[in-house]
Each structure stands twice: as C-alpha cells, then as structure tokens.
PDB file of N, CA and C in Angstrom:
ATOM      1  N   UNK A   1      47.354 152.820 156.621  1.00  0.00           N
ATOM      2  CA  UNK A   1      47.914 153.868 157.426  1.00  0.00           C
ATOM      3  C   UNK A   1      46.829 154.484 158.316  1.00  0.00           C
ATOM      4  N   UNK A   2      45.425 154.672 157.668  1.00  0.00           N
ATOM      5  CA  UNK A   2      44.672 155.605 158.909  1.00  0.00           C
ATOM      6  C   UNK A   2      44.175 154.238 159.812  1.00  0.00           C
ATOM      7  N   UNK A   3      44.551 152.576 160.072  1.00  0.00           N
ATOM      8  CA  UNK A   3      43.943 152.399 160.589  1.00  0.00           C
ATOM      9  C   UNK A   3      45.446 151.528 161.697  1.00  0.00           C
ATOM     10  N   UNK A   4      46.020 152.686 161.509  1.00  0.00           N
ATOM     11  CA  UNK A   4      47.602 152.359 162.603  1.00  0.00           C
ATOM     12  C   UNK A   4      47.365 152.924 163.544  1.00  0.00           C
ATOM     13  N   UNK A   5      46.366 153.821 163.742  1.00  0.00           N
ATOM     14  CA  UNK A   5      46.549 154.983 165.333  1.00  0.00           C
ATOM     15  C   UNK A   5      46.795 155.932 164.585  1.00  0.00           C
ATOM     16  N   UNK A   6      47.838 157.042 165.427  1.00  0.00           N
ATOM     17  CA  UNK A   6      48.001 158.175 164.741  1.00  0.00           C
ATOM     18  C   UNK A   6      48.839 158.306 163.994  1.00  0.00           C
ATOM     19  N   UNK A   7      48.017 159.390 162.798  1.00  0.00           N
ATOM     20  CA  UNK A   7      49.617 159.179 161.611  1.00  0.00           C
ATOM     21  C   UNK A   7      50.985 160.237 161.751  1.00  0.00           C
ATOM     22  N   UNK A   8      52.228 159.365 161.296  1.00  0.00           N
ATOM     23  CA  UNK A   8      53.319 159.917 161.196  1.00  0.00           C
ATOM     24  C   UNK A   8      54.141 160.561 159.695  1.00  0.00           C
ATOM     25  N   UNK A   9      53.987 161.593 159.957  1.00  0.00           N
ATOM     26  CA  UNK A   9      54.684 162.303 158.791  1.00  0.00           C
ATOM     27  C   UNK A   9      55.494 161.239 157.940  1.00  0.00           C
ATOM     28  N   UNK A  10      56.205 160.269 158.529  1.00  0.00           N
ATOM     29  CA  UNK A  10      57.231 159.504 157.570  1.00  0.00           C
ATOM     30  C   UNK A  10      56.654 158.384 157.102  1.00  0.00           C
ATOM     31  N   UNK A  11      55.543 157.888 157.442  1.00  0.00           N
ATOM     32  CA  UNK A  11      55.348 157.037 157.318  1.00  0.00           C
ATOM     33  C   UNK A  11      54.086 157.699 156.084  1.00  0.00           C
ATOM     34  N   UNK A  12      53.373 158.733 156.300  1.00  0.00           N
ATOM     35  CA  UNK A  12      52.914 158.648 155.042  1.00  0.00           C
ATOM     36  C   UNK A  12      53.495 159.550 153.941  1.00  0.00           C
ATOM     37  N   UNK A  13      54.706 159.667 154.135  1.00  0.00           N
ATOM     38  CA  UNK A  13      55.311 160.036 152.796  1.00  0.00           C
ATOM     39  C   UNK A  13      56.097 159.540 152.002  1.00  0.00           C
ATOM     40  N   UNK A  14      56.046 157.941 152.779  1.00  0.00           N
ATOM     41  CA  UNK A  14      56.558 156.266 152.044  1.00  0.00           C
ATOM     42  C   UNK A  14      55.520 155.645 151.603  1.00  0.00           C
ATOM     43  N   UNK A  15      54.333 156.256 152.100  1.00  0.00           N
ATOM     44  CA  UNK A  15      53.013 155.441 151.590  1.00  0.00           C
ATOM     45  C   UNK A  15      52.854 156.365 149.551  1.00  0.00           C
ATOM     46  N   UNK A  16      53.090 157.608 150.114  1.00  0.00           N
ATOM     47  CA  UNK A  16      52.825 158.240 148.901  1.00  0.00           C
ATOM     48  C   UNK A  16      54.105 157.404 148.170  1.00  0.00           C
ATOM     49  N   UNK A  17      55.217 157.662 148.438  1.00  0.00           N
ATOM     50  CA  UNK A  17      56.384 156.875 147.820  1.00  0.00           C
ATOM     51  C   UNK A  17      55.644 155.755 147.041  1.00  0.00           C
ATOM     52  N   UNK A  18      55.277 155.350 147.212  1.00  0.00           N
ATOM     53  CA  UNK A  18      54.850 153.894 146.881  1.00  0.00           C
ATOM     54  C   UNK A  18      53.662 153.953 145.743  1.00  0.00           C
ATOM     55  N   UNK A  19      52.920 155.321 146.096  1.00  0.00           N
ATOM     56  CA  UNK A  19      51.836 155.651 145.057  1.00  0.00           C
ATOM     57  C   UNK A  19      52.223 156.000 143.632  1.00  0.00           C
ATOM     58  N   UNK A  20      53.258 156.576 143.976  1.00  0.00           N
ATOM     59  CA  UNK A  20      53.566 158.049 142.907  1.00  0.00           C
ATOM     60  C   UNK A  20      53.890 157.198 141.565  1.00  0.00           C
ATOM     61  N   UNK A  21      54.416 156.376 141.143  1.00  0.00           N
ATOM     62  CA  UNK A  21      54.380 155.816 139.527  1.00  0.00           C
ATOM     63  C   UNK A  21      52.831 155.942 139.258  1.00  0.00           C
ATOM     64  N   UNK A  22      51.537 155.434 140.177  1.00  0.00           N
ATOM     65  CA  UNK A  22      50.281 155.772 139.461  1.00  0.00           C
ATOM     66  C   UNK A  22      49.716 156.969 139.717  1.00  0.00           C
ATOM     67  N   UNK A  23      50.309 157.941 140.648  1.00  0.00           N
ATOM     68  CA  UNK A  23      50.373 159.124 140.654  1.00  0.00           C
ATOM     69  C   UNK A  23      50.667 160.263 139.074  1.00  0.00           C
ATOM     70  N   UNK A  24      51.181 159.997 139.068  1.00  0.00           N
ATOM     71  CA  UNK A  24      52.625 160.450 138.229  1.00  0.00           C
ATOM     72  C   UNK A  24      51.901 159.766 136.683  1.00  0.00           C
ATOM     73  N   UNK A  25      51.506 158.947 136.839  1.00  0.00           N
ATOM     74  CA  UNK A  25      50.703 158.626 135.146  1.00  0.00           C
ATOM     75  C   UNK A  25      49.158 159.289 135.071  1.00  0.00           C
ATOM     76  N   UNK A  26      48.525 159.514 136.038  1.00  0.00           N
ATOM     77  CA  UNK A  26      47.302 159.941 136.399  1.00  0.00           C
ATOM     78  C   UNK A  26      47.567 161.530 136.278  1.00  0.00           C
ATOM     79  N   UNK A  27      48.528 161.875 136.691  1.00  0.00           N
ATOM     80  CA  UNK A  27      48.565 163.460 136.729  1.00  0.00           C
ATOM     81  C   UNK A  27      49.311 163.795 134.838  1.00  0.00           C
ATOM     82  N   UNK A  28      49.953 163.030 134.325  1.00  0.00           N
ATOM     83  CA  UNK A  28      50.314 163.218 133.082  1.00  0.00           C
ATOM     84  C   UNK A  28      49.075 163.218 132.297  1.00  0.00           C
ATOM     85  N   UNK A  29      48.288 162.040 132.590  1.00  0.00           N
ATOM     86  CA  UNK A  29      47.198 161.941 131.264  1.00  0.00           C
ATOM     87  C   UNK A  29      46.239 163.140 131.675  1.00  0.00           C
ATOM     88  N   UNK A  30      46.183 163.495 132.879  1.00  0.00           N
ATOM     89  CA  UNK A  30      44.778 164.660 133.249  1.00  0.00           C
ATOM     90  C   UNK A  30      45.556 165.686 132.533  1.00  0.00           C
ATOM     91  N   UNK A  31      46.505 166.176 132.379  1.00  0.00           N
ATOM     92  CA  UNK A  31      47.590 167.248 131.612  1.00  0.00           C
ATOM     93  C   UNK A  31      47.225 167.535 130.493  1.00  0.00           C
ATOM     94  N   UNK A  32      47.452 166.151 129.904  1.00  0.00           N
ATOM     95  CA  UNK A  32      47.470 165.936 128.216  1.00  0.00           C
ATOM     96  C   UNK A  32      45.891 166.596 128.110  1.00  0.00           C
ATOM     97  N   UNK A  33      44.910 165.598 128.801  1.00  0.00           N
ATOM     98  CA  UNK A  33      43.321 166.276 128.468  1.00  0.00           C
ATOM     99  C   UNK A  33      43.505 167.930 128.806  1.00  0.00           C
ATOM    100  N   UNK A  34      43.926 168.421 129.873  1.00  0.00           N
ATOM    101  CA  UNK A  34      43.768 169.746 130.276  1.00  0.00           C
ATOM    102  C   UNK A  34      44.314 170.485 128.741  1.00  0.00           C
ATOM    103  N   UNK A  35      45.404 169.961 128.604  1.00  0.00           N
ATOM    104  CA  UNK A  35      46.279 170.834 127.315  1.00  0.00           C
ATOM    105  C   UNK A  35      45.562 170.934 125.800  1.00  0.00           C
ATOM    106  N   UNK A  36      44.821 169.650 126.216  1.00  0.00           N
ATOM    107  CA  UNK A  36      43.875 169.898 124.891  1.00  0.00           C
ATOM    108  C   UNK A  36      43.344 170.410 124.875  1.00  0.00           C
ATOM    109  N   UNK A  37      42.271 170.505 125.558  1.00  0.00           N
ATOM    110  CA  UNK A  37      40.909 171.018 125.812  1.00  0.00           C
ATOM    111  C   UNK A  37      41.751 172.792 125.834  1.00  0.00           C
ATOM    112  N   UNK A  38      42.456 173.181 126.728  1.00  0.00           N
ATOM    113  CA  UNK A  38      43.128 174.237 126.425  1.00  0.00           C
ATOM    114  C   UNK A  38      43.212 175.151 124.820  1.00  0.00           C
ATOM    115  N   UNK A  39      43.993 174.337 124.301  1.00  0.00           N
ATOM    116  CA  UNK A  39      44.553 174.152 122.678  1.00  0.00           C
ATOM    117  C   UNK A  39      43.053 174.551 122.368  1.00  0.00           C
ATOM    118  N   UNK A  40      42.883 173.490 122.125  1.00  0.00           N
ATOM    119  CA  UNK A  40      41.270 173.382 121.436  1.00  0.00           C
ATOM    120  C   UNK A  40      40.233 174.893 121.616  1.00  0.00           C
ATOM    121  N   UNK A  41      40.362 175.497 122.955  1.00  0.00           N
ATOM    122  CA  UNK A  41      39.228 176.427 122.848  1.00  0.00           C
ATOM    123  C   UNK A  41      40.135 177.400 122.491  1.00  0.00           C
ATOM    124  N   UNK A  42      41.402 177.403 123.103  1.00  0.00           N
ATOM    125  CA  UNK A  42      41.755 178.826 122.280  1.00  0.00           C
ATOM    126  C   UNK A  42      41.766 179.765 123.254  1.00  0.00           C
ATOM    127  N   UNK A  43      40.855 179.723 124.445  1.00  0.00           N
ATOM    128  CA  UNK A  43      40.906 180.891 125.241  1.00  0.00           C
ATOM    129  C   UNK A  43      42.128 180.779 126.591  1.00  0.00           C
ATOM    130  N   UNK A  44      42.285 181.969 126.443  1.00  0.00           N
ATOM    131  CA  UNK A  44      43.456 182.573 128.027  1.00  0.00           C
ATOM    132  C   UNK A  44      43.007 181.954 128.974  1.00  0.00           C
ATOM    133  N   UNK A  45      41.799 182.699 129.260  1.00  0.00           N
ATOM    134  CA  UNK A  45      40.749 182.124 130.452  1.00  0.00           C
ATOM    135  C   UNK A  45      40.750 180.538 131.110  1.00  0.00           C
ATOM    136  N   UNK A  46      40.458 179.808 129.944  1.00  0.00           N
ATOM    137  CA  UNK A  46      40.261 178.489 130.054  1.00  0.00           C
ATOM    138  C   UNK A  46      41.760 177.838 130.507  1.00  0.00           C
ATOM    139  N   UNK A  47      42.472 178.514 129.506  1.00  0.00           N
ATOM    140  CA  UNK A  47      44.621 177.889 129.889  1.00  0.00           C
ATOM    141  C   UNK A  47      44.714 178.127 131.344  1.00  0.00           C
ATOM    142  N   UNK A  48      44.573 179.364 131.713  1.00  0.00           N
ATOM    143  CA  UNK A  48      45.018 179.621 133.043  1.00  0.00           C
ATOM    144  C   UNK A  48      44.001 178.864 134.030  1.00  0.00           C
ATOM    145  N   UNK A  49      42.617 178.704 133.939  1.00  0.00           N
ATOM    146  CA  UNK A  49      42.027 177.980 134.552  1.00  0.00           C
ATOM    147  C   UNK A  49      42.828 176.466 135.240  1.00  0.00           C
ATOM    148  N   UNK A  50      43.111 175.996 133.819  1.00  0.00           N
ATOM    149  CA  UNK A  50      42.903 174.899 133.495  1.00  0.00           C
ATOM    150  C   UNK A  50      44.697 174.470 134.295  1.00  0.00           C
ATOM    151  N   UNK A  51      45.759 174.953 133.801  1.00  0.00           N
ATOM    152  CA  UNK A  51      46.573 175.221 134.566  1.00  0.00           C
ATOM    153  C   UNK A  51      46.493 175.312 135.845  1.00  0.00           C
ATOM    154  N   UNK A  52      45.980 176.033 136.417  1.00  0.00           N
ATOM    155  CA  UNK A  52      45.693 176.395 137.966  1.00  0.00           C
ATOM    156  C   UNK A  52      45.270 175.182 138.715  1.00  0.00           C
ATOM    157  N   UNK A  53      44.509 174.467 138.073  1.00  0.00           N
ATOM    158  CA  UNK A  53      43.829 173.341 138.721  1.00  0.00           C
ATOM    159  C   UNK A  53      44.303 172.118 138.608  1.00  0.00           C
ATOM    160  N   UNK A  54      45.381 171.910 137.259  1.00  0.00           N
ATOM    161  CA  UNK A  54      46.076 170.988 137.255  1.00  0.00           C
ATOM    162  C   UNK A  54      47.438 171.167 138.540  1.00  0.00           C
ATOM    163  N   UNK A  55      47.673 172.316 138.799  1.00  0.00           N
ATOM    164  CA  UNK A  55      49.102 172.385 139.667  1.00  0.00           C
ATOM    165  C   UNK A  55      48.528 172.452 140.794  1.00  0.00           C
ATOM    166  N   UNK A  56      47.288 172.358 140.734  1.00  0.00           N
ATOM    167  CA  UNK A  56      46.426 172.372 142.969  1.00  0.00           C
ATOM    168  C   UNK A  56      46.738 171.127 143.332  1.00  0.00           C
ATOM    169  N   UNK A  57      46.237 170.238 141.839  1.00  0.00           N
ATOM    170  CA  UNK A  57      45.743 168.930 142.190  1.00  0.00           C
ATOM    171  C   UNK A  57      47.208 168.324 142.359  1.00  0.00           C
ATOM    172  N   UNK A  58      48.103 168.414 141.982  1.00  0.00           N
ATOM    173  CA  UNK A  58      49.593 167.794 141.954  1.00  0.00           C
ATOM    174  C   UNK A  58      50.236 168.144 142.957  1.00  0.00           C
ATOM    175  N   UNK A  59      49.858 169.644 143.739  1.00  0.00           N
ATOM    176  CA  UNK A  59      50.107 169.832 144.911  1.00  0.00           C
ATOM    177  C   UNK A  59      49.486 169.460 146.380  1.00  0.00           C
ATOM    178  N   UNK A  60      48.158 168.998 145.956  1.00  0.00           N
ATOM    179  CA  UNK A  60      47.408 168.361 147.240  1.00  0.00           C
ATOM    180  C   UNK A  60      47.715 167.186 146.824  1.00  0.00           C
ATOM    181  N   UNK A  61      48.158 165.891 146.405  1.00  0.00           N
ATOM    182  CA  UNK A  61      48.306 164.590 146.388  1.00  0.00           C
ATOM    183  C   UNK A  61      49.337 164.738 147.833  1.00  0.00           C
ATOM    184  N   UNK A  62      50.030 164.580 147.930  1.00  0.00           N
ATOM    185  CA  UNK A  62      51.404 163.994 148.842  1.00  0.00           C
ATOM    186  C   UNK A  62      50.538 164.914 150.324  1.00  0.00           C
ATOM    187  N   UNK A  63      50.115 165.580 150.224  1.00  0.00           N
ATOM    188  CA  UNK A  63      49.434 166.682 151.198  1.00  0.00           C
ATOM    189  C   UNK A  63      47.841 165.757 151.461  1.00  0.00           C
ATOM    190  N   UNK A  64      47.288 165.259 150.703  1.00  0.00           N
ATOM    191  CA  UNK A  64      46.099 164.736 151.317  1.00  0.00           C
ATOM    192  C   UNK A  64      46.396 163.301 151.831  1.00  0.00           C
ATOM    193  N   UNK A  65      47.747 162.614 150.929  1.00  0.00           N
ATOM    194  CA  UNK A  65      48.138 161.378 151.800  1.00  0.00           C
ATOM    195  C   UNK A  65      47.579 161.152 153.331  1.00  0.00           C
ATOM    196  N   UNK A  66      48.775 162.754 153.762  1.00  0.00           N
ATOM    197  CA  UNK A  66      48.690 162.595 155.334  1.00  0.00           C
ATOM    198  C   UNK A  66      47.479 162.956 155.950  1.00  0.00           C
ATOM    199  N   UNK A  67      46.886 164.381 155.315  1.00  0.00           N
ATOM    200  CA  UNK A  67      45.481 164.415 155.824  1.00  0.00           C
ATOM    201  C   UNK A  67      44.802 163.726 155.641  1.00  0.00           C
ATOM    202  N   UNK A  68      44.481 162.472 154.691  1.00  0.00           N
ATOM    203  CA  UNK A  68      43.572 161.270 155.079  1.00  0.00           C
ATOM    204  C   UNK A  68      43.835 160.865 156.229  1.00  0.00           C
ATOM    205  N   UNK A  69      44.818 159.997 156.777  1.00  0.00           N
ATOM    206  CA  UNK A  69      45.296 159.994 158.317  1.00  0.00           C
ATOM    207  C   UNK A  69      44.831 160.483 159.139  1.00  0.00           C
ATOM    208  N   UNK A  70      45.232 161.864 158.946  1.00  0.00           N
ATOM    209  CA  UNK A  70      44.961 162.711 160.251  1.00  0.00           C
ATOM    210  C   UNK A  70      43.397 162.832 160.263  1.00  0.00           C
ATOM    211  N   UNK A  71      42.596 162.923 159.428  1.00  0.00           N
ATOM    212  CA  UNK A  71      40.893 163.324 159.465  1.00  0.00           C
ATOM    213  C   UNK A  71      40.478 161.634 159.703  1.00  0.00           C
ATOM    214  N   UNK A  72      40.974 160.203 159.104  1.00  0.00           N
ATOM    215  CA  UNK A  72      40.350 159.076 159.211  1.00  0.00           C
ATOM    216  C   UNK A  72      40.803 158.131 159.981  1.00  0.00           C
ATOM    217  N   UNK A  73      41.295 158.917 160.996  1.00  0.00           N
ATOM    218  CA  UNK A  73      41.961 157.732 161.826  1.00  0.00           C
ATOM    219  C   UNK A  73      41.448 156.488 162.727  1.00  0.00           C
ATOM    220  N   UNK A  74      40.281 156.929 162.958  1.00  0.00           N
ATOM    221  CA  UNK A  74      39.527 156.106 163.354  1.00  0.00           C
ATOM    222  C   UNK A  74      38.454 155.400 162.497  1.00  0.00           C
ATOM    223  N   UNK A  75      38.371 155.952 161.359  1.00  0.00           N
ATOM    224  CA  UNK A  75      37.634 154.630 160.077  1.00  0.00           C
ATOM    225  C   UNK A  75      37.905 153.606 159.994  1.00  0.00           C
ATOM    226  N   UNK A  76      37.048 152.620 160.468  1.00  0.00           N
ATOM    227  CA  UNK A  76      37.650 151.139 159.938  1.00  0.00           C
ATOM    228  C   UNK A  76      37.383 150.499 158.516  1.00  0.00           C
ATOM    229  N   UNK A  77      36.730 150.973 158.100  1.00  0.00           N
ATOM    230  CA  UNK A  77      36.095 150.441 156.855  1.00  0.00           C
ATOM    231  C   UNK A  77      37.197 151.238 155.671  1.00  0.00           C
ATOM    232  N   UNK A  78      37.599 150.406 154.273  1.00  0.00           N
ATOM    233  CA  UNK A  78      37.635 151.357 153.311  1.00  0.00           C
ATOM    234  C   UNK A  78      37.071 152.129 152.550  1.00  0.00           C
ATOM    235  N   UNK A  79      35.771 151.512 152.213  1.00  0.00           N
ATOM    236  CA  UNK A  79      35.062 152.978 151.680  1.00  0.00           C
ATOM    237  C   UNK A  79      35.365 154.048 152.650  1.00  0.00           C
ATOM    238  N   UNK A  80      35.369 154.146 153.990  1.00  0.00           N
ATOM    239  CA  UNK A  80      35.335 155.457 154.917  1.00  0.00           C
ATOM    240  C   UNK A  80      36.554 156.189 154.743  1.00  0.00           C
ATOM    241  N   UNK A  81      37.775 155.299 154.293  1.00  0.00           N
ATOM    242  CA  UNK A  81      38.439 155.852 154.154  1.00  0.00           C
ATOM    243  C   UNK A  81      38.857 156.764 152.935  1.00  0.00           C
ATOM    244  N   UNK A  82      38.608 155.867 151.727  1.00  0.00           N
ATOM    245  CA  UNK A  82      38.173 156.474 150.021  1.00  0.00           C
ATOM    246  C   UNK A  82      37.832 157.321 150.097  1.00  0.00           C
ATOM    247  N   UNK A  83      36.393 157.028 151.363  1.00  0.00           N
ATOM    248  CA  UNK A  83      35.420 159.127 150.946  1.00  0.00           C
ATOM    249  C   UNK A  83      37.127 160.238 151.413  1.00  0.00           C
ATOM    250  N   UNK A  84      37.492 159.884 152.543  1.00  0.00           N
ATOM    251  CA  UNK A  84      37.683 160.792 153.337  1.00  0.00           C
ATOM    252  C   UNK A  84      39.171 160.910 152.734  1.00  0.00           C
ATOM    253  N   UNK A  85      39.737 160.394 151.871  1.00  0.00           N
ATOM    254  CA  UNK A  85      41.404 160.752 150.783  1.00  0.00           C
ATOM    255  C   UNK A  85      40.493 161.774 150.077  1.00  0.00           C
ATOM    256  N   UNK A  86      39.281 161.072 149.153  1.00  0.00           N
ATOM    257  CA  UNK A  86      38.779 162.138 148.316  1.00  0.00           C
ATOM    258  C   UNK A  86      38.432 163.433 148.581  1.00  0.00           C
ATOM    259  N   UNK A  87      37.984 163.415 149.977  1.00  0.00           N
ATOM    260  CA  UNK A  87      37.390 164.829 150.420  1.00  0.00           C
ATOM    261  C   UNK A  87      38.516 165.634 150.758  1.00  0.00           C
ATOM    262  N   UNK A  88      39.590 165.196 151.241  1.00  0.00           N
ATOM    263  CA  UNK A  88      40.924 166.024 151.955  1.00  0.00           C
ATOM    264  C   UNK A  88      40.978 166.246 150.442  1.00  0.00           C
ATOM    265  N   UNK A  89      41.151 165.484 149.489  1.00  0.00           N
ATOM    266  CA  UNK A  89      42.163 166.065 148.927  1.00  0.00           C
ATOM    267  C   UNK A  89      41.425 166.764 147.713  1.00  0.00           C
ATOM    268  N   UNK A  90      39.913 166.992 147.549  1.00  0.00           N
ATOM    269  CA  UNK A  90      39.355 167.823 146.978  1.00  0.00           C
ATOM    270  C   UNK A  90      39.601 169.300 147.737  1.00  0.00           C
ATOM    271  N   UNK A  91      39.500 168.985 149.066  1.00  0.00           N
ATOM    272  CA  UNK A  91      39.635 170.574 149.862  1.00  0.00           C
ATOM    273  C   UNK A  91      40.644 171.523 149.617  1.00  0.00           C
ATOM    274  N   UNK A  92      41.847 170.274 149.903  1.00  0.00           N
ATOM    275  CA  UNK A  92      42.974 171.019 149.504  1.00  0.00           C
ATOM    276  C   UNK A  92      43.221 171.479 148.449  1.00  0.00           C
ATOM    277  N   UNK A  93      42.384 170.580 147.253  1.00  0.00           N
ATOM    278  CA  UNK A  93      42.741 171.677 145.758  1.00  0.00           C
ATOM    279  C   UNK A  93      42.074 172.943 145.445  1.00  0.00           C
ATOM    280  N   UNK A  94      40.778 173.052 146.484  1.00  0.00           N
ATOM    281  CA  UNK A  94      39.821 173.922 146.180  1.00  0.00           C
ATOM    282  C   UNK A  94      40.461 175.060 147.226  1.00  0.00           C
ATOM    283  N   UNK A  95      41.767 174.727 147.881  1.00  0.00           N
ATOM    284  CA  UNK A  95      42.152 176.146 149.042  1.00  0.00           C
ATOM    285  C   UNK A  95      43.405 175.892 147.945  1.00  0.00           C
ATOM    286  N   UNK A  96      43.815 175.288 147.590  1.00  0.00           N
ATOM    287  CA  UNK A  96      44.965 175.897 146.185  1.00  0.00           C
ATOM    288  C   UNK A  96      44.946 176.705 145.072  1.00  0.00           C
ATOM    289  N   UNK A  97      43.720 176.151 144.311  1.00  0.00           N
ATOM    290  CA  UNK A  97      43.299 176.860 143.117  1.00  0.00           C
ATOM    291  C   UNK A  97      43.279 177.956 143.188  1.00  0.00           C
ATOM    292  N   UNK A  98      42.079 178.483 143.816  1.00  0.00           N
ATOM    293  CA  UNK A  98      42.457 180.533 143.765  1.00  0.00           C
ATOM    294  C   UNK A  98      43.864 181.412 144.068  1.00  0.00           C
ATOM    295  N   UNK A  99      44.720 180.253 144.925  1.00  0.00           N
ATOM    296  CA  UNK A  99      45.770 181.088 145.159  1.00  0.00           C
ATOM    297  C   UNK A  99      46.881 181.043 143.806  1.00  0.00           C
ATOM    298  N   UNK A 100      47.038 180.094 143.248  1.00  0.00           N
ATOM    299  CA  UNK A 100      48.028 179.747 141.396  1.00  0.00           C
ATOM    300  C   UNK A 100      46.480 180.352 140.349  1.00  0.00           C
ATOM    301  N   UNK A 101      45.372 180.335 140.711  1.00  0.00           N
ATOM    302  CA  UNK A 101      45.081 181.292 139.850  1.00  0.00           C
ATOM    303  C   UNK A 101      45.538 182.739 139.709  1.00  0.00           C
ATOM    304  N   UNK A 102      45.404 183.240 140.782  1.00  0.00           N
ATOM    305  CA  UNK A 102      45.957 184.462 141.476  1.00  0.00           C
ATOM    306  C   UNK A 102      47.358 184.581 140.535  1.00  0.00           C
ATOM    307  N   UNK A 103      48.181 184.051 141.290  1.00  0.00           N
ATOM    308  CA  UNK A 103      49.445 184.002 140.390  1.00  0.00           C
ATOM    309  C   UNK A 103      49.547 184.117 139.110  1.00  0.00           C
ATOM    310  N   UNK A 104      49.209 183.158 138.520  1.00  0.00           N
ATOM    311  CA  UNK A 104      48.854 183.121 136.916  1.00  0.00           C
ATOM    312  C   UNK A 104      48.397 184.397 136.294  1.00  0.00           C
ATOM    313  N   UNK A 105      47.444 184.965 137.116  1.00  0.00           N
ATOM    314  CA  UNK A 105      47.001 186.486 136.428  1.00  0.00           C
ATOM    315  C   UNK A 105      47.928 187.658 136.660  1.00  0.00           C
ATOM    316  N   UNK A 106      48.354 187.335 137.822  1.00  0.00           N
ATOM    317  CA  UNK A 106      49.424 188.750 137.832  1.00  0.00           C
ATOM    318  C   UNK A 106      50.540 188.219 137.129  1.00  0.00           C
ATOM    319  N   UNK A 107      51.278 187.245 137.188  1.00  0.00           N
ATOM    320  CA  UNK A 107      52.339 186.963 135.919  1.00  0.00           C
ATOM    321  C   UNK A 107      51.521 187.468 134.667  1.00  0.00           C
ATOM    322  N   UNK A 108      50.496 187.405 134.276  1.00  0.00           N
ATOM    323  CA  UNK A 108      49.820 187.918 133.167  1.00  0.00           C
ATOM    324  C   UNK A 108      50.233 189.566 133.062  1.00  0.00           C
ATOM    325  N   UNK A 109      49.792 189.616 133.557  1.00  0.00           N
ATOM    326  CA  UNK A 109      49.916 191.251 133.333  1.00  0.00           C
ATOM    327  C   UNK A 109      50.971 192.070 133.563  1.00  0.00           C
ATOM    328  N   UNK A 110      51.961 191.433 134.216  1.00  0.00           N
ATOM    329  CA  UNK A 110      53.309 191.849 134.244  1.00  0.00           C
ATOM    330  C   UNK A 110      54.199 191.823 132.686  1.00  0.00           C
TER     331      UNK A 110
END
C-alpha cells in the first residue's frame, strides 16, 4: 500500500481487514500478559496503567495502517516501511495513553 502513490482510506482499511485475525491474537495474548502482571502486583496504579496502554494500542492499529501510507509513501524499501508502521503507530499510542489514562482516573473517583 505505501508503495501505490497516495493512500486511500478504503483501501487501507481492507489492508487492515486482512491483518486483523493476527491482529486480534496479538492484542489478546498482550492482554492476558497485561492482566497478569496486573493480578500479580496487586496495585491500582499498575491496572489502570496497564489498561490504558493496552486500549491506545488497539486503538492506534487500524489508525497507523493508514498513517503508515500517508508518512511512507514514498519508501521503497520494506524495512523503511516497518520503521515507519512502527513509529506511526508508537506515536499514536503515546497521544492515546494519557488521554484513557485520564479517563480511567476520573471514572475512579467518581
């Protein structure tokens, strides 16, 4: 897809289509670890953390699809492109996280 020209909304949300069974097993097993590790320490802190970052990351997948595209459109190589899925879609979890942390704490205290 980033090495079609410019990307189209539909077209990469058939590409994700196509991802999401290893999507979708990748985001279950990171869960299971999050829930443990959760369990395990016992602390609020760590749940809601840990929470927060699992629902960024499930929310930037289908969202960094297209921004790989749009930021690598002119990469020809795949590594260039690898970095540049990974980096969109680290960004996007790192402009998600504080905001479902956010959330998470005021549902807390309500």
């Amino acid at each position: 897809m980033c090495r079609s020209g410019p990307p189209d909304a539909w077209l990469a949300l058939r590409s994700y289509a196509l991802l999401l069974p290893g999507s979708i097993a990748a985001v279950l097993c990171a869960g299971l670890v999050l829930l443990a590790g959760a369990a395990l320490s016992g602390s609020d802190r760590i749940a809601r953390g840990s929470l927060a970052g699992h629902a960024a990351c499930v929310l930037a997948m289908p969202i960094a699809v297209y921004g790989c595209a749009l930021a690598a459109a002119g990469a020809a190589t795949l590594p260039a492109q690898a970095a540049t899925m990974v980096l969109v879609d680290l960004g996007v979890v790192m402009l998600l996280m504080p905001v479902l942390l956010g959330l998470l704490r005021r549902r807390q205290a309500s």
